[in-house]
N, C-alpha and C. Protein backbone atom coordinates (compact mmCIF):
# COMPACT_ATOMS: atom_id res chain seq x y z
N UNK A 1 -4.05 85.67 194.28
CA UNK A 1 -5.09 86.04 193.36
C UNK A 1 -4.90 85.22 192.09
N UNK A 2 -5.95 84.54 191.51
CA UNK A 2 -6.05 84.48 190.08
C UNK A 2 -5.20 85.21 188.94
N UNK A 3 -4.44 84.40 188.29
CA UNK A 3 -4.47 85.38 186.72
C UNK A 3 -5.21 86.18 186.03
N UNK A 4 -6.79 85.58 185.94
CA UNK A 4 -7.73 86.12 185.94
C UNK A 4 -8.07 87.68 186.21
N UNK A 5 -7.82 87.52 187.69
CA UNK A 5 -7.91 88.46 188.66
C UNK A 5 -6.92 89.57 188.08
N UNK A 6 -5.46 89.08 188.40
CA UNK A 6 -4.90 89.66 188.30
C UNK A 6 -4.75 90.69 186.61
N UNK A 7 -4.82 90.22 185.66
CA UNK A 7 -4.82 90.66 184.09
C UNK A 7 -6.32 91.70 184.02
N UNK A 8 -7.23 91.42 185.26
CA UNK A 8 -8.52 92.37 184.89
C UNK A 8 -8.11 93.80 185.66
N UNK A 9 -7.70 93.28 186.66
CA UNK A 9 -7.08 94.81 187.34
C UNK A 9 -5.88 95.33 186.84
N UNK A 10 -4.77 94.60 185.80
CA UNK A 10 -3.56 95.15 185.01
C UNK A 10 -4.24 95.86 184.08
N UNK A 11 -5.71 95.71 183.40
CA UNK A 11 -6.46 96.24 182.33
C UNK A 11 -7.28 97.72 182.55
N UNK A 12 -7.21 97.33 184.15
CA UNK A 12 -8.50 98.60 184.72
C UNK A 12 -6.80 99.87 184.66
N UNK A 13 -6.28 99.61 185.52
CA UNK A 13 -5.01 100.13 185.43
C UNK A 13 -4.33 100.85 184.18
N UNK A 14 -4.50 100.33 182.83
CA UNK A 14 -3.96 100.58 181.77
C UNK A 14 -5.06 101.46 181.24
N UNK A 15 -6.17 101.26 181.24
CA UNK A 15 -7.14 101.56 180.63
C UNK A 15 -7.03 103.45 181.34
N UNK A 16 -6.70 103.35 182.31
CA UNK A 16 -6.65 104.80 183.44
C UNK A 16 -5.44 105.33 182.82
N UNK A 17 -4.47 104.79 182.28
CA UNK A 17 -2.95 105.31 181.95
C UNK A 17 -2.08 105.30 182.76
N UNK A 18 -2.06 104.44 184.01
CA UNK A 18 -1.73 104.18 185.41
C UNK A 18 -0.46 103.05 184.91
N UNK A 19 -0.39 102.19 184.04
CA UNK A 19 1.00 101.05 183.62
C UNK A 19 0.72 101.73 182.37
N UNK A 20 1.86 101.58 181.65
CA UNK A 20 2.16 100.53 180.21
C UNK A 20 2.46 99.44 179.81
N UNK A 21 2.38 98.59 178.55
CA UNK A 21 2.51 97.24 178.67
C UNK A 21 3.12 96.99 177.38
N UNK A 22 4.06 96.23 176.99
CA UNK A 22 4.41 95.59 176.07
C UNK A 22 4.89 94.61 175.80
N UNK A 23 4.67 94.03 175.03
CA UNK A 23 5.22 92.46 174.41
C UNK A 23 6.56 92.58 174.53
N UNK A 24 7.38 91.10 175.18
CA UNK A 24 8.90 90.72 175.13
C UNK A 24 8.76 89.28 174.45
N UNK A 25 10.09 89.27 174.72
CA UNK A 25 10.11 87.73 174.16
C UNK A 25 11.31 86.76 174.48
N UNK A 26 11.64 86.11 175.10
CA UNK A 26 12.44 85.29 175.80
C UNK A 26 13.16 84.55 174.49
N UNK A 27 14.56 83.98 174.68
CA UNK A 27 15.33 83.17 174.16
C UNK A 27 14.81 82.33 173.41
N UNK A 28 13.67 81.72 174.15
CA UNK A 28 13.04 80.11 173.80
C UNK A 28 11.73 80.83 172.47
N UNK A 29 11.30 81.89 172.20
CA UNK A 29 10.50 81.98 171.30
C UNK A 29 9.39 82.42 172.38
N UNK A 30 9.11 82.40 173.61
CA UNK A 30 7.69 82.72 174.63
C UNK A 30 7.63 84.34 174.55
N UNK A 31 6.41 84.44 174.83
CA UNK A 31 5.95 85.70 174.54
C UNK A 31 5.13 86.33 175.98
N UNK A 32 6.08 87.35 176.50
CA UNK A 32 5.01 87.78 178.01
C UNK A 32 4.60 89.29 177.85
N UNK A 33 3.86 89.49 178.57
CA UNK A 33 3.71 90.87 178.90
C UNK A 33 4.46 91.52 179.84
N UNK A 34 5.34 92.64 179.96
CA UNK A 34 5.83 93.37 180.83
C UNK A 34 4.79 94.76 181.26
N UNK A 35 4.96 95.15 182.32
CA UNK A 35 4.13 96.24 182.80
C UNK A 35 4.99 97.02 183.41
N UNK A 36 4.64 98.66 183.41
CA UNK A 36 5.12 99.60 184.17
C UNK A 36 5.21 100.75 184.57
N UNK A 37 4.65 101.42 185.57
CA UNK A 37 4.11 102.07 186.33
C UNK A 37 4.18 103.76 185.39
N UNK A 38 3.20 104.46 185.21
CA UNK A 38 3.29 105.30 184.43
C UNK A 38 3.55 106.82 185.75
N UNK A 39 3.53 106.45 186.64
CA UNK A 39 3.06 107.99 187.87
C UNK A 39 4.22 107.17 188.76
N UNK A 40 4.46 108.34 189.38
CA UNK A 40 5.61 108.59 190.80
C UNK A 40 5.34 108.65 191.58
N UNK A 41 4.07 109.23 191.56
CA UNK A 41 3.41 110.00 193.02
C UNK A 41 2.14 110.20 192.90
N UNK A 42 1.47 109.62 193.87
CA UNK A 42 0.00 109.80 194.21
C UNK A 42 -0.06 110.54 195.62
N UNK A 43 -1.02 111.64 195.60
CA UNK A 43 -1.50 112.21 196.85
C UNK A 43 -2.33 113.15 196.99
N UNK A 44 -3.42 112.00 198.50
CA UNK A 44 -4.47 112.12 198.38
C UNK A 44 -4.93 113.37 199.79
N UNK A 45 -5.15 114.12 199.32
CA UNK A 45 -5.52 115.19 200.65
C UNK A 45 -6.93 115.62 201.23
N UNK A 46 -7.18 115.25 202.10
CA UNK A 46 -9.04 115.51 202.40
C UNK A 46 -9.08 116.57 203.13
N UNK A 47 -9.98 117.38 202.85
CA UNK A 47 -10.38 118.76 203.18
C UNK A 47 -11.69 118.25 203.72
N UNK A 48 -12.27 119.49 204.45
CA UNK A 48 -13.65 119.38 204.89
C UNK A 48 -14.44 118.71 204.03
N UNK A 49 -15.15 117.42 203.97
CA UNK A 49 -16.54 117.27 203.11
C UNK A 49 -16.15 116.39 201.97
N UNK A 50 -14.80 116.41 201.72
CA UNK A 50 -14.03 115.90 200.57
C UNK A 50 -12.56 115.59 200.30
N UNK A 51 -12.21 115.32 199.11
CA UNK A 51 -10.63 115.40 199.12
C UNK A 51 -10.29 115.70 197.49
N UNK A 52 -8.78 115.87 197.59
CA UNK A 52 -8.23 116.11 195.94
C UNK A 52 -6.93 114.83 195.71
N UNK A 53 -7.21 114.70 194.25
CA UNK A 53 -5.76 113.43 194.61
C UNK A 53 -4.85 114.17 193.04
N UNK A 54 -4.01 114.42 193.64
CA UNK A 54 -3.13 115.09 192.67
C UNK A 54 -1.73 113.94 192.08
N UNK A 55 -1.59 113.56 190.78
CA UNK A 55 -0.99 112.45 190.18
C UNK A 55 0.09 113.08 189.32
N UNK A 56 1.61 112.67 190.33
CA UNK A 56 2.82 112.95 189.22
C UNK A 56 3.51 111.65 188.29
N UNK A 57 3.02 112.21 186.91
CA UNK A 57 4.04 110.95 186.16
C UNK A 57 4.95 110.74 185.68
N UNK A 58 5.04 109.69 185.32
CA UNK A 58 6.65 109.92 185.60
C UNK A 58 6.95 109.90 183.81
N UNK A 59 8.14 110.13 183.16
CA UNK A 59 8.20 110.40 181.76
C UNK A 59 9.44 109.18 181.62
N UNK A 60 8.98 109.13 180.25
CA UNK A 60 9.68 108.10 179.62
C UNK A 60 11.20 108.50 179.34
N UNK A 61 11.93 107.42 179.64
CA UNK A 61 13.68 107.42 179.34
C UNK A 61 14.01 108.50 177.86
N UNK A 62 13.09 108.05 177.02
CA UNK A 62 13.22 108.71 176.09
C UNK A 62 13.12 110.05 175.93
N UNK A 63 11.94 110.21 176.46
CA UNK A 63 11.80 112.11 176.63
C UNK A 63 12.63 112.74 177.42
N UNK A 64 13.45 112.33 178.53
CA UNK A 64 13.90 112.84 179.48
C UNK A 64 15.76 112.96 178.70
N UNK A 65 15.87 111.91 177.64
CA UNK A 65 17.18 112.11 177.29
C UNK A 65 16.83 113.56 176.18
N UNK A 66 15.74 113.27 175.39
CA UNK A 66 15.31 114.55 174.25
C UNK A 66 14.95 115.88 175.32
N UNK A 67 14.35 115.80 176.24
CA UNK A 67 14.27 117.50 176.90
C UNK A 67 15.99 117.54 177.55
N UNK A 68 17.22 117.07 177.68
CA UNK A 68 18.11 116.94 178.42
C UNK A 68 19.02 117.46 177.00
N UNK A 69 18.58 116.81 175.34
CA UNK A 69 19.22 117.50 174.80
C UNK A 69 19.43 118.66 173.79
N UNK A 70 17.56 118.87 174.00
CA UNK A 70 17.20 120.02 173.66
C UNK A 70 17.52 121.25 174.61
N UNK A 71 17.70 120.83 175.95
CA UNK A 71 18.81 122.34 176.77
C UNK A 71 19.56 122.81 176.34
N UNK A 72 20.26 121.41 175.46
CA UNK A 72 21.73 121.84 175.73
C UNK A 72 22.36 122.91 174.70
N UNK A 73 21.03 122.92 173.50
CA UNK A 73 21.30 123.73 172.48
C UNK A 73 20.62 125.77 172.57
């Protein structure tokens, strides 16, 4: 696929809350985008006539150390 291609569907994606994205920056001064997956789990179940798609996400390093040390108190 295209870059093109590819950066319009990284956008449709972000735009849903499906990645996050942020600026890095390499040794040499270059500047990329990193991406990464915001959900764990997708699942899609069809019933008569239809279906439901139920979406687990996944939480950031950060929150998971703050709910881990808000237990502890």
């Amino acid at each position: 696929m295209s870059d093109a291609t590819a950066y319009r569907r990284l956008d449709r994606l972000r735009d849903a809350d499906l990645v996050t994205e942020r600026q890095e920056f390499d040794p040499d001064g270059h500047h990329y985008k990193r991406y990464a997956a915001t959900v764990e789990d997708v699942t899609v179940t069809f019933t008569d006539g239809g279906y439901e798609v139920a979406v687990t996400r996944s939480t950031d390093p950060a929150d998971r150390f703050t709910d881990l040390f808000e237990g502890l108190s």
